[in-house]
N, C-alpha and C. Protein backbone atom coordinates (compact mmCIF):
# COMPACT_ATOMS: atom_id res chain seq x y z
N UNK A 1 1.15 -13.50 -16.77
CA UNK A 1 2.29 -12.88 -16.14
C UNK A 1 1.86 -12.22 -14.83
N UNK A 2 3.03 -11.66 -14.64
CA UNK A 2 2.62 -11.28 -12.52
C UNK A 2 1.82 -9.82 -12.90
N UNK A 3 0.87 -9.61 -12.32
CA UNK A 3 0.50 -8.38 -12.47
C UNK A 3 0.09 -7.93 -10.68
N UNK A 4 0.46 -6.64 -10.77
CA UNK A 4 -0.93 -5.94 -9.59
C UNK A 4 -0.77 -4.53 -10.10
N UNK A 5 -2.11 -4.41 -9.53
CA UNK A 5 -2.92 -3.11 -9.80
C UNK A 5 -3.63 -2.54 -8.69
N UNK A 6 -3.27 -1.18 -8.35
CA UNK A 6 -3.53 -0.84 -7.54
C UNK A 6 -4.66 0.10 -7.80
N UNK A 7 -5.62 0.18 -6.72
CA UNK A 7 -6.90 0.99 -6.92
C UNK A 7 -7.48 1.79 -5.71
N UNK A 8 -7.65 3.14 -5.64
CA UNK A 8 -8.57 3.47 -4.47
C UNK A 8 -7.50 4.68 -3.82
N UNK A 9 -6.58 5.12 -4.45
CA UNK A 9 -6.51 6.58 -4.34
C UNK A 9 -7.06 7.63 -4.93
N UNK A 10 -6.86 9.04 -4.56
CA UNK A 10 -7.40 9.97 -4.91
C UNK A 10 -7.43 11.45 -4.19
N UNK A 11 -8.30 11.98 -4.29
CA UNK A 11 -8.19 13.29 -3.44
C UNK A 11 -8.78 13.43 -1.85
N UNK A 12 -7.91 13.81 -0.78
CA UNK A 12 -8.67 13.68 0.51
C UNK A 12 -8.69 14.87 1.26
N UNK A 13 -9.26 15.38 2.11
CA UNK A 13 -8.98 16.58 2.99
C UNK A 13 -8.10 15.83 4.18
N UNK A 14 -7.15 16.78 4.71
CA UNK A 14 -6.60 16.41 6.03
C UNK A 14 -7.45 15.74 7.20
N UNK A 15 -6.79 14.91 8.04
CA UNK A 15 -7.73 14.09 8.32
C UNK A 15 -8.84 12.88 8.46
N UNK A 16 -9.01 12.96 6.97
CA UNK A 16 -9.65 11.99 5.98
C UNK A 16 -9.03 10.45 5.96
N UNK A 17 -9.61 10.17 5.25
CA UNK A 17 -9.52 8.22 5.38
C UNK A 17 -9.04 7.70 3.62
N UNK A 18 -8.54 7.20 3.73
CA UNK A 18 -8.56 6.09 2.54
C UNK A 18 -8.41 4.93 2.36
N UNK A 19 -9.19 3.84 1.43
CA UNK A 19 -8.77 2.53 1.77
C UNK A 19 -7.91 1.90 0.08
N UNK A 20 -6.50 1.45 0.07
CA UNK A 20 -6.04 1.22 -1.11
C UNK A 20 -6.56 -0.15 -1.26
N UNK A 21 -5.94 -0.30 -2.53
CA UNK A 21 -6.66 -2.06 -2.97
C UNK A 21 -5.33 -2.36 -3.97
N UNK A 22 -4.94 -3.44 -3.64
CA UNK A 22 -3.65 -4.15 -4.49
C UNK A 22 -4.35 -5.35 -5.17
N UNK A 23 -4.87 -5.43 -6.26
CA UNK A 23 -5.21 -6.83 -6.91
C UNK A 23 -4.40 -7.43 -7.54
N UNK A 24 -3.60 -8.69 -6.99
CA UNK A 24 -2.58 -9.72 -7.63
C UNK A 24 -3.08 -10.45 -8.29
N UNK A 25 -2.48 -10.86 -9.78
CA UNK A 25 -2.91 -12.04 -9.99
C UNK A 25 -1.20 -12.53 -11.32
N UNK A 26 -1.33 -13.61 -11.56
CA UNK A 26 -0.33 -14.24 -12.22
C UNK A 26 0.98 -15.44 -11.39
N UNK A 27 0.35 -15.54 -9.52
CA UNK A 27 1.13 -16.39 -9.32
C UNK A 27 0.44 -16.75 -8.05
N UNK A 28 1.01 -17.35 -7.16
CA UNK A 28 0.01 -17.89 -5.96
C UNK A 28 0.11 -16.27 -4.42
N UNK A 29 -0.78 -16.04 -4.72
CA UNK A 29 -0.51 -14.71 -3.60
C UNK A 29 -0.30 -15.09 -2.60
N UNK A 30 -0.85 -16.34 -2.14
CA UNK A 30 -0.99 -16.62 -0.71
C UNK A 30 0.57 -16.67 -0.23
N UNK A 31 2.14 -17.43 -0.70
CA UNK A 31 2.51 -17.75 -0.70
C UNK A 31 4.20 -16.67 -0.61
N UNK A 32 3.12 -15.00 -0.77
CA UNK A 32 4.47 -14.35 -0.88
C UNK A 32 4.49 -13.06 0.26
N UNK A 33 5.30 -12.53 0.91
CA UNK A 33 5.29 -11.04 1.49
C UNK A 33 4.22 -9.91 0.77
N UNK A 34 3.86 -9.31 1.28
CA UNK A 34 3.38 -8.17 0.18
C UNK A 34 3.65 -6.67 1.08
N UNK A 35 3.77 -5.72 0.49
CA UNK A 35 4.56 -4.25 0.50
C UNK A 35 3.55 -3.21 0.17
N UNK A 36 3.90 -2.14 0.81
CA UNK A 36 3.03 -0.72 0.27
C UNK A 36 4.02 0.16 0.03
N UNK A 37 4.49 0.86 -0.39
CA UNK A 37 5.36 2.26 -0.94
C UNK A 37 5.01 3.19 -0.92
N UNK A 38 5.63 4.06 -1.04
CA UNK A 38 5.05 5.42 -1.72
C UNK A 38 6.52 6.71 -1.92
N UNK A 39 6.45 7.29 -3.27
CA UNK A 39 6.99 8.10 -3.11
C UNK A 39 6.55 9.63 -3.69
N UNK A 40 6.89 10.80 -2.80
CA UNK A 40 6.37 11.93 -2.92
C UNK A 40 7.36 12.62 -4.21
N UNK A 41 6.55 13.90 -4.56
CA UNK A 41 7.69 14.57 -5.97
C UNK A 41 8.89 14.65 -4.98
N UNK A 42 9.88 14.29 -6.01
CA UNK A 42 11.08 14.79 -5.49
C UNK A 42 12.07 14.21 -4.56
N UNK A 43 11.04 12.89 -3.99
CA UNK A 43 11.95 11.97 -2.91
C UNK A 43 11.75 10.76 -3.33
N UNK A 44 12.80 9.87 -2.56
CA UNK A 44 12.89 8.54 -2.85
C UNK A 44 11.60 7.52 -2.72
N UNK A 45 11.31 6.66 -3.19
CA UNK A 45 10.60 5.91 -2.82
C UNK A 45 10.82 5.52 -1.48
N UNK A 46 10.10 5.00 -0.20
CA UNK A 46 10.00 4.51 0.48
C UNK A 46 9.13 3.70 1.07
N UNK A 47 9.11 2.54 2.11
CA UNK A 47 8.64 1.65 2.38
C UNK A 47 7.38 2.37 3.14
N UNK A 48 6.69 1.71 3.05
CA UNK A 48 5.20 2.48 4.08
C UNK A 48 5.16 1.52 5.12
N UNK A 49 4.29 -0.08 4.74
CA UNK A 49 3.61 -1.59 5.24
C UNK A 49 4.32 -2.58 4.80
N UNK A 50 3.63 -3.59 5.23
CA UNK A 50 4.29 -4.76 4.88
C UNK A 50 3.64 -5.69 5.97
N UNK A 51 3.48 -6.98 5.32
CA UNK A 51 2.71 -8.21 5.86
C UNK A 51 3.46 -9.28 5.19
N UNK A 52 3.39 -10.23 6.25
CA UNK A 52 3.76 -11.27 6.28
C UNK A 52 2.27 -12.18 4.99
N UNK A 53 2.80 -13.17 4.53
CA UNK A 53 2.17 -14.34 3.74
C UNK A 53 0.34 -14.59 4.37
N UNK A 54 1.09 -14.91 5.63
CA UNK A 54 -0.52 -15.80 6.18
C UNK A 54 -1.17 -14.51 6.93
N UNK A 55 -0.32 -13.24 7.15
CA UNK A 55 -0.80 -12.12 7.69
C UNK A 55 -0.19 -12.11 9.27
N UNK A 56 0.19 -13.02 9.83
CA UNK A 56 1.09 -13.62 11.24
C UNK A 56 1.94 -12.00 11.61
N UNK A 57 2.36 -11.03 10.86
CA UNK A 57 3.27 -10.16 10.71
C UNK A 57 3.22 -8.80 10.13
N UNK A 58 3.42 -7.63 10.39
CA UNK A 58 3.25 -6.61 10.13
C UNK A 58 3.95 -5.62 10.22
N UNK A 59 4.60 -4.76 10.10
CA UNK A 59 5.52 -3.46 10.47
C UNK A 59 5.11 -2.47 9.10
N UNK A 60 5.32 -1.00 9.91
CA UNK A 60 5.38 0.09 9.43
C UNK A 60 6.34 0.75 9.79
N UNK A 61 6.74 1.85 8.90
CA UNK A 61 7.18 3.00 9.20
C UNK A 61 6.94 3.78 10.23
N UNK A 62 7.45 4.63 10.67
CA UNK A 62 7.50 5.04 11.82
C UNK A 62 6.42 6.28 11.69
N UNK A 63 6.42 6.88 10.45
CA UNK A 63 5.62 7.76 10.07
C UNK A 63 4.48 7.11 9.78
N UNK A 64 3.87 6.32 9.62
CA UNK A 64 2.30 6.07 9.40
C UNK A 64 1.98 5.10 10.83
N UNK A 65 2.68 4.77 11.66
CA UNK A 65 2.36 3.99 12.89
C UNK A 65 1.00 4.42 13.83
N UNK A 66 -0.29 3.79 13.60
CA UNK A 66 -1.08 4.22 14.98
C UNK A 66 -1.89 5.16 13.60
N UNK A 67 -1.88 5.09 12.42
CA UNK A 67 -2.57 5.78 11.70
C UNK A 67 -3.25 4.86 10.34
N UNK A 68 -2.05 4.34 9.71
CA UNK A 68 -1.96 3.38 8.40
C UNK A 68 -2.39 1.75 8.99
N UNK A 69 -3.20 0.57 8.36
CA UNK A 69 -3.56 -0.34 8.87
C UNK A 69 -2.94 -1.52 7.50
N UNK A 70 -2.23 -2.19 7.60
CA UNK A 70 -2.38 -2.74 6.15
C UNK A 70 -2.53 -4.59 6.88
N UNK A 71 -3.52 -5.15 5.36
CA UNK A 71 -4.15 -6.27 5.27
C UNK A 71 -4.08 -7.05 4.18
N UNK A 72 -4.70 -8.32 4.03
CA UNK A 72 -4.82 -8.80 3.12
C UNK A 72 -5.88 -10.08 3.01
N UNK A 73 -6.42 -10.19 1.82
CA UNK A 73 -7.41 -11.49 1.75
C UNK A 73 -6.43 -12.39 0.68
N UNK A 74 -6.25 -13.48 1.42
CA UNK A 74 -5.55 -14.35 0.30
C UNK A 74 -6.53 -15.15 -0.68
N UNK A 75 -8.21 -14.97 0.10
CA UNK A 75 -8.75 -15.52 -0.80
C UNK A 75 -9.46 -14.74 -2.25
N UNK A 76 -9.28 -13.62 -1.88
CA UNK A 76 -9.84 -12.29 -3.18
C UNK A 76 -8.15 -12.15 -3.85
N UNK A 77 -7.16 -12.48 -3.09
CA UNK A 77 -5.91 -11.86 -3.86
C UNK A 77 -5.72 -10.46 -3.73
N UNK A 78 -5.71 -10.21 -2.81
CA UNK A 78 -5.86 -8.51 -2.25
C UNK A 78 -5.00 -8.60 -1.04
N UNK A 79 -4.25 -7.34 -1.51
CA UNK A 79 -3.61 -6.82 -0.07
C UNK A 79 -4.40 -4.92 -0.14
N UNK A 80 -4.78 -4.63 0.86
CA UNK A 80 -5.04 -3.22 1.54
C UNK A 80 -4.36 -2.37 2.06
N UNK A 81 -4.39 -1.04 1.87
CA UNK A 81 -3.96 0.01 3.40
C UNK A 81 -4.99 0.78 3.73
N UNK A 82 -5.24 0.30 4.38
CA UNK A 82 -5.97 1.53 5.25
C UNK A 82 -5.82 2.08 6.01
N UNK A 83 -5.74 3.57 5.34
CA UNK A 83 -4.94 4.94 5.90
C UNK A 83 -5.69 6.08 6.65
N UNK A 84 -5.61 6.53 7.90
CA UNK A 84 -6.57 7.43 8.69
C UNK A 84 -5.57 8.71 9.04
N UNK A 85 -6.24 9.54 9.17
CA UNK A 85 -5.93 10.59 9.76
C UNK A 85 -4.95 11.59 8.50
N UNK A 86 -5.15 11.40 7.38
CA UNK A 86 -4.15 11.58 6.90
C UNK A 86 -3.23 12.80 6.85
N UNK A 87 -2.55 12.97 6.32
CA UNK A 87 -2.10 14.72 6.37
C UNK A 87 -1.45 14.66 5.43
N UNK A 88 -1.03 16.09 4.88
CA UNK A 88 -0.18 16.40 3.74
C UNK A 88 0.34 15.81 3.47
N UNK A 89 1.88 15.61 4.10
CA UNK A 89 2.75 14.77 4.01
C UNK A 89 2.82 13.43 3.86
N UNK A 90 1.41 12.84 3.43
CA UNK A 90 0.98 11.80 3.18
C UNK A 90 0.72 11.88 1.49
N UNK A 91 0.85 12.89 1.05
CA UNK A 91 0.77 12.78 -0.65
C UNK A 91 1.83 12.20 -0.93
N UNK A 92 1.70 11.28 -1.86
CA UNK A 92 2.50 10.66 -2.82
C UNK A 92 1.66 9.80 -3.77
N UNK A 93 2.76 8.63 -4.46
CA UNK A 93 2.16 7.82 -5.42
C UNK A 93 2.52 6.41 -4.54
N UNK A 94 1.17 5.74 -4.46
CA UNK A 94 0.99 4.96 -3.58
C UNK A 94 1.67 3.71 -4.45
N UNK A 95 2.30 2.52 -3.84
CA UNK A 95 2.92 1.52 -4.55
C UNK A 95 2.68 0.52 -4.31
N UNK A 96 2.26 -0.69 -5.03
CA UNK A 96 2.30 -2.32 -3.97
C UNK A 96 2.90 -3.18 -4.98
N UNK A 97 4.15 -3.76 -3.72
CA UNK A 97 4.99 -4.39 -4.14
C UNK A 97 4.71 -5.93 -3.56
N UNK A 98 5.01 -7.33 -4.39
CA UNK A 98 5.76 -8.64 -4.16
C UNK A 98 7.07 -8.15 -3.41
N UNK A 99 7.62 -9.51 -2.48
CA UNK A 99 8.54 -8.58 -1.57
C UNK A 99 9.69 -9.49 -2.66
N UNK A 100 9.95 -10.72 -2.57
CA UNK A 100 10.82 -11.23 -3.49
C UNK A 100 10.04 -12.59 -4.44
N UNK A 101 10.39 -12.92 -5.19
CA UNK A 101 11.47 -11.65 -6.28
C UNK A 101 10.23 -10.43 -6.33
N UNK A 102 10.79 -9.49 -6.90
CA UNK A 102 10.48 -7.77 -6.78
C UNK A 102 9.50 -7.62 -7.64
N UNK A 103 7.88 -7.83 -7.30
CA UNK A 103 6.96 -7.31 -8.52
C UNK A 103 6.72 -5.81 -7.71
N UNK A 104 6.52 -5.14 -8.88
CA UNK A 104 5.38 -3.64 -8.59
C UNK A 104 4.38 -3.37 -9.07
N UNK A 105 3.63 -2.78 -9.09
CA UNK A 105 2.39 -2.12 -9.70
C UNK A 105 2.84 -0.77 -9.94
N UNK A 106 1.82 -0.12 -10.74
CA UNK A 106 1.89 1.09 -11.49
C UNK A 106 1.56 1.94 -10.38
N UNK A 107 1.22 1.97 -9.79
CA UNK A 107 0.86 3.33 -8.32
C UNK A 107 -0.35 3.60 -8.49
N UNK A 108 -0.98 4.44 -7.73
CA UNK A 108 -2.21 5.05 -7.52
C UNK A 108 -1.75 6.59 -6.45
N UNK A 109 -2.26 7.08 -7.45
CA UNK A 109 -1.69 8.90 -6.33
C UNK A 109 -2.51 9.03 -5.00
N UNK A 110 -2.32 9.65 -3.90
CA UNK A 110 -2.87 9.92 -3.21
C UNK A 110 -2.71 11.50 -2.68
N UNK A 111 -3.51 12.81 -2.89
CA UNK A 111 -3.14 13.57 -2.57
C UNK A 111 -4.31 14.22 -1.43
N UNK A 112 -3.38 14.95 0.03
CA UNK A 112 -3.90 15.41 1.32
C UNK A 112 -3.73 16.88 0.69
N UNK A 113 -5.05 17.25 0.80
CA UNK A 113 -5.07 18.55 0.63
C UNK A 113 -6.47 19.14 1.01
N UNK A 114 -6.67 20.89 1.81
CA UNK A 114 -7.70 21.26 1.81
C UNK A 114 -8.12 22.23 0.43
């Protein structure tokens, strides 16, 4: 079945770096969109990244622009974010989504704090 699992959050100081890890497996990765999320206590989920299939494509949010990097190896089955500079307002529960049809993963927290 479709699975991903996300790996490589945790605790950071402001500033700080993190690199997430989305491991797909249960269908052809190469072949689909892939997504980053995140939502903080109390607010909606929202979109973070997003890449195109062959990687040709990219957009962020307006809030992680010039900070957040997201990637992918179609040959490991991995999509990435790699996130710099971070700040508070960067805590949440990190998400990676199939764009259609709609897979998710279980999250991985990420919390900015000194």
């Amino acid at each position: 079945q479709v699975q991903l699992v996300e790996s490589g959050g945790g605790l950071v100081q402001p500033g700080g770096s993190l690199r997430l890890s989305c491991a797909a497996s249960g269908f052809t990765f190469s072949e689909y969109a892939m997504m980053w999320y995140r939502q903080a206590p109390g607010k909606e989920r929202e979109l973070v990244a997003a890449i195109s299939s062959a990687s040709k494509s990219t957009n962020y949010a307006d809030s992680v622009k010039g900070r957040f990097t997201i990637s992918r190896d179609n040959a490991k089955n991995t999509v990435y974010l790699q996130m710099n500079s971070l700040k508070p307002e960067d805590t949440a529960v990190y998400y990676c989504k199939r764009r259609n049809p709609p897979a998710w993963g279980q999250g991985t927290q990420v919390t900015v704090s000194s």
